[in-house]
C-alpha atoms as a PDB file:
ATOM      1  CA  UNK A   1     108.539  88.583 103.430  1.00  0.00           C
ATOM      2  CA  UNK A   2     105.606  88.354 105.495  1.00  0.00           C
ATOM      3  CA  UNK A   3     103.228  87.579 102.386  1.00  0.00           C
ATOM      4  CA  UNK A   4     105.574  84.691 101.431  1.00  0.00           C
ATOM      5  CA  UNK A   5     105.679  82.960 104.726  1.00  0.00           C
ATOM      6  CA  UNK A   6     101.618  83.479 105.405  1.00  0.00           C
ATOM      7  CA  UNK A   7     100.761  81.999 101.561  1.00  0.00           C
ATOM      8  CA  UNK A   8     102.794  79.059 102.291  1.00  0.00           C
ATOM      9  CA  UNK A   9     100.741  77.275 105.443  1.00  0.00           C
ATOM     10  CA  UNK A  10      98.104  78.321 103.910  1.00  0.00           C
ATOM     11  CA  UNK A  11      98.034  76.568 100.674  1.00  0.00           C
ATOM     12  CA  UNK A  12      99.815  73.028 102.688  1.00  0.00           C
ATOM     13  CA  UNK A  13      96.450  73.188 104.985  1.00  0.00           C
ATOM     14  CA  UNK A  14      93.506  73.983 102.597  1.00  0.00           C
ATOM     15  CA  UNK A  15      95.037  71.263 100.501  1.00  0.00           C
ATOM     16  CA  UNK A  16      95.124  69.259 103.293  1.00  0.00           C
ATOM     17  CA  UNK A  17      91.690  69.706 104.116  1.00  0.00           C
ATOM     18  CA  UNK A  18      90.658  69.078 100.704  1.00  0.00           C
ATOM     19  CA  UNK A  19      92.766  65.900 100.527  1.00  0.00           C
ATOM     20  CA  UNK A  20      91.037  65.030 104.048  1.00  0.00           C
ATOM     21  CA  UNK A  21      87.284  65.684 103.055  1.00  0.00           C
ATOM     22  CA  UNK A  22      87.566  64.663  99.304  1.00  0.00           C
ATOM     23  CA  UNK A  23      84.891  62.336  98.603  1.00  0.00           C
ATOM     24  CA  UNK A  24      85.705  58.833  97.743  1.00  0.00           C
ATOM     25  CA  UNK A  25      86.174  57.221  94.156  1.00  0.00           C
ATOM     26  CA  UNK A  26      87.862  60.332  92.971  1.00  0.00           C
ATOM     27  CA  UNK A  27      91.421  60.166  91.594  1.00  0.00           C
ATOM     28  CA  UNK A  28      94.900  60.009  93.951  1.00  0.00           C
ATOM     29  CA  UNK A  29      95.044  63.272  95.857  1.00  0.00           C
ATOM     30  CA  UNK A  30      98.515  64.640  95.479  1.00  0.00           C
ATOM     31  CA  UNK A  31     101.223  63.622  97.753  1.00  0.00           C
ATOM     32  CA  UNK A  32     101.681  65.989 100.512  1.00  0.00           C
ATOM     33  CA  UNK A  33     105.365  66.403 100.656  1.00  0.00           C
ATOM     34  CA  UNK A  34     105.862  67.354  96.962  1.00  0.00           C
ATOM     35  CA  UNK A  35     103.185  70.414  98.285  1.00  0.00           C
ATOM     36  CA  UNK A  36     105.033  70.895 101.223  1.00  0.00           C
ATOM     37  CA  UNK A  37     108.209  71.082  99.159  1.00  0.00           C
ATOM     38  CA  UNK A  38     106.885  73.456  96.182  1.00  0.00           C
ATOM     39  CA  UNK A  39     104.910  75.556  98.978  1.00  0.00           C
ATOM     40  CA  UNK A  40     108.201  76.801 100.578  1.00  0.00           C
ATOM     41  CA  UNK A  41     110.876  76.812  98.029  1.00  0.00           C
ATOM     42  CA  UNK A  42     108.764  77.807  95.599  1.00  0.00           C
ATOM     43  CA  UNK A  43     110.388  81.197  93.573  1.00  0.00           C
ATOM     44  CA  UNK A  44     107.833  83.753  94.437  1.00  0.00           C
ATOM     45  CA  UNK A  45     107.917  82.328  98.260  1.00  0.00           C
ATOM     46  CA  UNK A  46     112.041  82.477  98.030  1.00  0.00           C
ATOM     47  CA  UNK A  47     112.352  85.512  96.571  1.00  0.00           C
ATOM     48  CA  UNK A  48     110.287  87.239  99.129  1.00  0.00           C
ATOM     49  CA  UNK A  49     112.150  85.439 102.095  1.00  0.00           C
ATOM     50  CA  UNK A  50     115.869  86.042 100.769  1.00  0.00           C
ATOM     51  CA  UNK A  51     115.339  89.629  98.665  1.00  0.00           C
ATOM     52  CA  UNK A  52     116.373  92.248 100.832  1.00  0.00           C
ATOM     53  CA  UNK A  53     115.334  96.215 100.252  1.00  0.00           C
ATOM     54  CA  UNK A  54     118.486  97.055  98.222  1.00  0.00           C
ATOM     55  CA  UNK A  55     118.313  94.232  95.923  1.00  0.00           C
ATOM     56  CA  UNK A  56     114.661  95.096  95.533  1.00  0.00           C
ATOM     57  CA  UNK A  57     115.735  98.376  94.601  1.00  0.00           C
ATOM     58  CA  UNK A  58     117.698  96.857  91.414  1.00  0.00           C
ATOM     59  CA  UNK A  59     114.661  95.528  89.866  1.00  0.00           C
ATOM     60  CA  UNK A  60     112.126  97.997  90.799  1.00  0.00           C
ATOM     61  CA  UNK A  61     110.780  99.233  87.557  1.00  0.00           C
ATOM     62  CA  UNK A  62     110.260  95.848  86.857  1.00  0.00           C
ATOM     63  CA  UNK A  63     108.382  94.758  89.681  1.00  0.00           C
ATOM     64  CA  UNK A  64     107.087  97.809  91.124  1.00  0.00           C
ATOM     65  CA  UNK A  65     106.100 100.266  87.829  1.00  0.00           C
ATOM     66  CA  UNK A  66     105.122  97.302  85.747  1.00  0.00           C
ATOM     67  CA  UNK A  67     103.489  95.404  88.524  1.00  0.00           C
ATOM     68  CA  UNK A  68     101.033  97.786  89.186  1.00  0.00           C
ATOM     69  CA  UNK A  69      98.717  96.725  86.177  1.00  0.00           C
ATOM     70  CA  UNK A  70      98.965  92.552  86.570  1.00  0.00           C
ATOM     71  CA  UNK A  71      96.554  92.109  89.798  1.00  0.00           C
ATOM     72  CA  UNK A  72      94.227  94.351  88.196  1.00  0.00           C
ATOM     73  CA  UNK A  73      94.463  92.134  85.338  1.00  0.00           C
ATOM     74  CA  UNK A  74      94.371  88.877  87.503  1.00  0.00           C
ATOM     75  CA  UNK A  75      91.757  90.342  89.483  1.00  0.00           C
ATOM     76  CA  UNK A  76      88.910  91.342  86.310  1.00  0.00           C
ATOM     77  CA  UNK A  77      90.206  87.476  84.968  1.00  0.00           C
ATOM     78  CA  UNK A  78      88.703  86.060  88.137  1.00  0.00           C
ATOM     79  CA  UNK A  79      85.604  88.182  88.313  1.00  0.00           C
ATOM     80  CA  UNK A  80      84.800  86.496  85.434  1.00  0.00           C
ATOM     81  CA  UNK A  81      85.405  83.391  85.699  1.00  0.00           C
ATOM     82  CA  UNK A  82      83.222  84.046  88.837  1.00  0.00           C
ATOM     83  CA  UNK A  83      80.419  85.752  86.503  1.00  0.00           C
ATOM     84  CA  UNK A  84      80.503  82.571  84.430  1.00  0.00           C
ATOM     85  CA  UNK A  85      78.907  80.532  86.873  1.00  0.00           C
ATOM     86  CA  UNK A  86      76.484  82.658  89.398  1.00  0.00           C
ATOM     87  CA  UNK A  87      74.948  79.729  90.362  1.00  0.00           C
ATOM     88  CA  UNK A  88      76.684  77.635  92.469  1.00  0.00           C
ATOM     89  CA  UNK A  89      77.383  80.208  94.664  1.00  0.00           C
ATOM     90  CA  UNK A  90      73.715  81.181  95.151  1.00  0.00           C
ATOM     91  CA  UNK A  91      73.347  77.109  95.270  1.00  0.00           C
ATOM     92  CA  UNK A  92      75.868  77.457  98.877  1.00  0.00           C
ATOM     93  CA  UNK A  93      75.142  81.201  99.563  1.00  0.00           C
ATOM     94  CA  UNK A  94      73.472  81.570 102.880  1.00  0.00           C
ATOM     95  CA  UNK A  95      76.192  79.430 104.167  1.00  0.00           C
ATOM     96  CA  UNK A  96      79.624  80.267 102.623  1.00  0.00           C
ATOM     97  CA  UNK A  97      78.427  84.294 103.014  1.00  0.00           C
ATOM     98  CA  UNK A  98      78.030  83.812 106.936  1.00  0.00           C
ATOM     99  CA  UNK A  99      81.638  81.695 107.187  1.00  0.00           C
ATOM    100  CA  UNK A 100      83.163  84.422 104.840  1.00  0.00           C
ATOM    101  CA  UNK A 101      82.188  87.091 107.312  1.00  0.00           C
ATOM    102  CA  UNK A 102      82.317  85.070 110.683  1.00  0.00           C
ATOM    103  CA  UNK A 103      85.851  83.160 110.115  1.00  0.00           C
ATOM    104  CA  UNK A 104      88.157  86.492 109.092  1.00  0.00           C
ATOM    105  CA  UNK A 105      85.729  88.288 111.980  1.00  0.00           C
ATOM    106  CA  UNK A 106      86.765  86.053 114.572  1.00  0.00           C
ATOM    107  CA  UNK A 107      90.172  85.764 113.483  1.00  0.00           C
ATOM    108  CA  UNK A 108      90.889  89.270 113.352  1.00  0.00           C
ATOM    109  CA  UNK A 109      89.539  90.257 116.452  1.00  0.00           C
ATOM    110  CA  UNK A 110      91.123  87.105 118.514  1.00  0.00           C
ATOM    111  CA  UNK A 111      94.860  88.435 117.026  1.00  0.00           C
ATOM    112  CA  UNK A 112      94.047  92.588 117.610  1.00  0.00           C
ATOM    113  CA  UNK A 113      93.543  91.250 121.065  1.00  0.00           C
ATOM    114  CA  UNK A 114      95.790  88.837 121.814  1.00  0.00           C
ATOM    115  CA  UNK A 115      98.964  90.435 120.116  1.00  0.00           C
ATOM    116  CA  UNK A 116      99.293  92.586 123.162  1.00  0.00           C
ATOM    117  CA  UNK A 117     101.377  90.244 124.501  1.00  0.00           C
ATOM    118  CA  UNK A 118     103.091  90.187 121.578  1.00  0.00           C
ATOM    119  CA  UNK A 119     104.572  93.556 120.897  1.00  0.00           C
ATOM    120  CA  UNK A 120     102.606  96.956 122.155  1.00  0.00           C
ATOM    121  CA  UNK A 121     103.391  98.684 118.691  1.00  0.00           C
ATOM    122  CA  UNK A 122      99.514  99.311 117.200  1.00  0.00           C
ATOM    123  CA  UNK A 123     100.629  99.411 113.607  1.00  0.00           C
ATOM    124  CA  UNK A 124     101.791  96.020 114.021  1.00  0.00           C
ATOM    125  CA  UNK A 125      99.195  94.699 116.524  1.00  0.00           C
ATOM    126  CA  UNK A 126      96.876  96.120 113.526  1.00  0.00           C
ATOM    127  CA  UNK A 127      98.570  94.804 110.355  1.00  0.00           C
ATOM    128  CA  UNK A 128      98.540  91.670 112.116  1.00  0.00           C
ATOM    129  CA  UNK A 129      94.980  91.265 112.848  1.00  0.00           C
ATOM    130  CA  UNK A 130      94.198  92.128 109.101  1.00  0.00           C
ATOM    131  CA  UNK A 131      96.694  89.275 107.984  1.00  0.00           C
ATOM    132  CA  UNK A 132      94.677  86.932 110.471  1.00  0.00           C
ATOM    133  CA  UNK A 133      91.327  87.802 108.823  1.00  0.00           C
ATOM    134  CA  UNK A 134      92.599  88.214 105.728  1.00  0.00           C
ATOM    135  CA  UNK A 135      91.249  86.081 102.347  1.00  0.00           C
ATOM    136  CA  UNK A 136      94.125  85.153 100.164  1.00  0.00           C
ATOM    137  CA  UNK A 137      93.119  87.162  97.479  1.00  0.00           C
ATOM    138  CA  UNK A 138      95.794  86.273  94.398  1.00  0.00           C
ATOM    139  CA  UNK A 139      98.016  83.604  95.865  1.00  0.00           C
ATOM    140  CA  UNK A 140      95.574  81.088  97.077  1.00  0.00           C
ATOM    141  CA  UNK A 141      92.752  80.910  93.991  1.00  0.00           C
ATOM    142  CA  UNK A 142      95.887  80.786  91.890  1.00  0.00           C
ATOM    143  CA  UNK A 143      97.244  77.686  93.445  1.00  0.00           C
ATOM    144  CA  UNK A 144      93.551  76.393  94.012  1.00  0.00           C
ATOM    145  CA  UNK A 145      93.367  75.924  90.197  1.00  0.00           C
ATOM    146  CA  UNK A 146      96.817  73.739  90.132  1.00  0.00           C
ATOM    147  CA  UNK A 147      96.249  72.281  93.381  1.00  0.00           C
ATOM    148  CA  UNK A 148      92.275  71.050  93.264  1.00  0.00           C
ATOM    149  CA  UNK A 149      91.173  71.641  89.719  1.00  0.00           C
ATOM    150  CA  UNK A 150      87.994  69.876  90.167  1.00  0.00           C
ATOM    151  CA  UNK A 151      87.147  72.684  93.108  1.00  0.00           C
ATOM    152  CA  UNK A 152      84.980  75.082  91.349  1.00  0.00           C
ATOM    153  CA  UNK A 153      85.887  78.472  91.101  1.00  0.00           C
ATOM    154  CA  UNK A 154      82.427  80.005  91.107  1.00  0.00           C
ATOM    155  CA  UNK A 155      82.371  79.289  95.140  1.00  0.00           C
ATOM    156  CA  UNK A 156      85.491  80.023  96.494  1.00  0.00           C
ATOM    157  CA  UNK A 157      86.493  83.161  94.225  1.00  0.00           C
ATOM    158  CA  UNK A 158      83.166  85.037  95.416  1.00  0.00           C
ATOM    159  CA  UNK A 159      83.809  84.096  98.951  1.00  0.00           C
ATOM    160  CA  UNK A 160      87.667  85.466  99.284  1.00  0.00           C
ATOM    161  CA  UNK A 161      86.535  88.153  96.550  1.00  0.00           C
ATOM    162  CA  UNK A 162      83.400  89.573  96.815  1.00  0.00           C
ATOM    163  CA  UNK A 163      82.300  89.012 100.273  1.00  0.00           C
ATOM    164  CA  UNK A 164      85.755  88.424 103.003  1.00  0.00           C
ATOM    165  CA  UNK A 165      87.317  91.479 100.942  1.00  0.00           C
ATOM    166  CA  UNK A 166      84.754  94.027 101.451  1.00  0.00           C
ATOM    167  CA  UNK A 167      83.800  92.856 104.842  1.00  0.00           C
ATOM    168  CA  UNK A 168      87.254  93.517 106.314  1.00  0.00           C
ATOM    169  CA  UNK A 169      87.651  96.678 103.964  1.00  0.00           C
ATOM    170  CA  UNK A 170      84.647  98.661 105.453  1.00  0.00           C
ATOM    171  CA  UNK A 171      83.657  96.816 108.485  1.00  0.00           C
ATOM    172  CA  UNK A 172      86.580  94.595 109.870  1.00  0.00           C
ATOM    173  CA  UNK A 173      89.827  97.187 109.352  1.00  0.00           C
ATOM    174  CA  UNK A 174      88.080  99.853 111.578  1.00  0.00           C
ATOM    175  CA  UNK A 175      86.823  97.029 114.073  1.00  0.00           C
ATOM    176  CA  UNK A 176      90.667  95.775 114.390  1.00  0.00           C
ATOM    177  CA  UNK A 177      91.916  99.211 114.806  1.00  0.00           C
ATOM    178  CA  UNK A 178      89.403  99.893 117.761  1.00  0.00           C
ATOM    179  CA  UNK A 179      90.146  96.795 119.312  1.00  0.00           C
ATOM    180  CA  UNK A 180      93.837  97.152 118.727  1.00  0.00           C
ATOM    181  CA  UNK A 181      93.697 100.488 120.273  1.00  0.00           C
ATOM    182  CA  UNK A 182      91.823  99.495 123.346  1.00  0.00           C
ATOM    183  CA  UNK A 183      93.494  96.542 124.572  1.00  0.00           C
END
């Protein structure tokens, strides 16, 4: 349920963004409250918010067994697309690599530390700081292709995927824990 209501404001503001910083001459952006609309009633984002654990529990070999395999699949699919076009992250590199680390850094370690006053339970203080630096790693480059098809895939799916990702795997998790644990 959590997933579902973080994915949502997420994909309403980096459209927004885009829609804000789009350069001129291109087509009509999309109106916003048709996004709004399909970001929160969506079926993925309703299931998760109205699904409780025993009607999970009906449907788990479908979602659960079966599932397993499709954000593997997703996953290789977007590495590469990524692969296909090497350049134009190089092109953006220094930049995008330093905001991929910096952004989820600073995120992460603003929530371990401020979610003390919050709730005093680490596991949550902790799982909330790695939401808060967290790359949308399926959700968001899936919507990014409906939602701005002229954004190009070879920038953003490196950043989320093969720079934010490993960062807060080996680096940021173990930062967010200390910091949880200390404040």
């Amino acid at each position: 349920m959590t997933m579902a209501l973080v994915e949502a404001p997420a994909i309403i503001v980096g459209v927004m963004l885009m829609r804000r910083y789009e350069a001129a001459g291109i087509d009509a952006p999309p109106r916003l409250a048709p996004l709004v609309q399909h970001s929160f009633i969506n079926g993925s984002v309703l299931l998760g918010l109205i699904a409780d654990t025993k009607q999970a529990n009906g449907i788990k070999p479908f979602i659960t067994d079966i599932f397993k395999g499709f954000p593997a699949i997703f996953l290789f699919e977007m590495g590469m697309v990524t692969a296909r076009r090497p350049t134009v992250f190089l092109r953006y590199g220094r930049f995008v690599a330093v905001f991929a680390v910096l952004v989820p850094l600073l995120n992460g370690c603003v929530v371990a530390v401020a979610s003390h006053g919050i709730t005093e339970s680490v596991g949550n203080r902790f799982i909330f700081a790695i939401l808060a630096a967290s790359a949308s790693y399926i959700a968001v480059p899936a919507a990014m292709r409906l939602a701005a098809p002229k954004a190009d895939p070879g920038l953003y799916l490196p950043m989320a995927l093969g720079v934010t990702f490993p960062f807060n795997i080996t680096l940021g998790m173990p930062l967010y824990f200390a910091l949880v644990q200390h404040t």
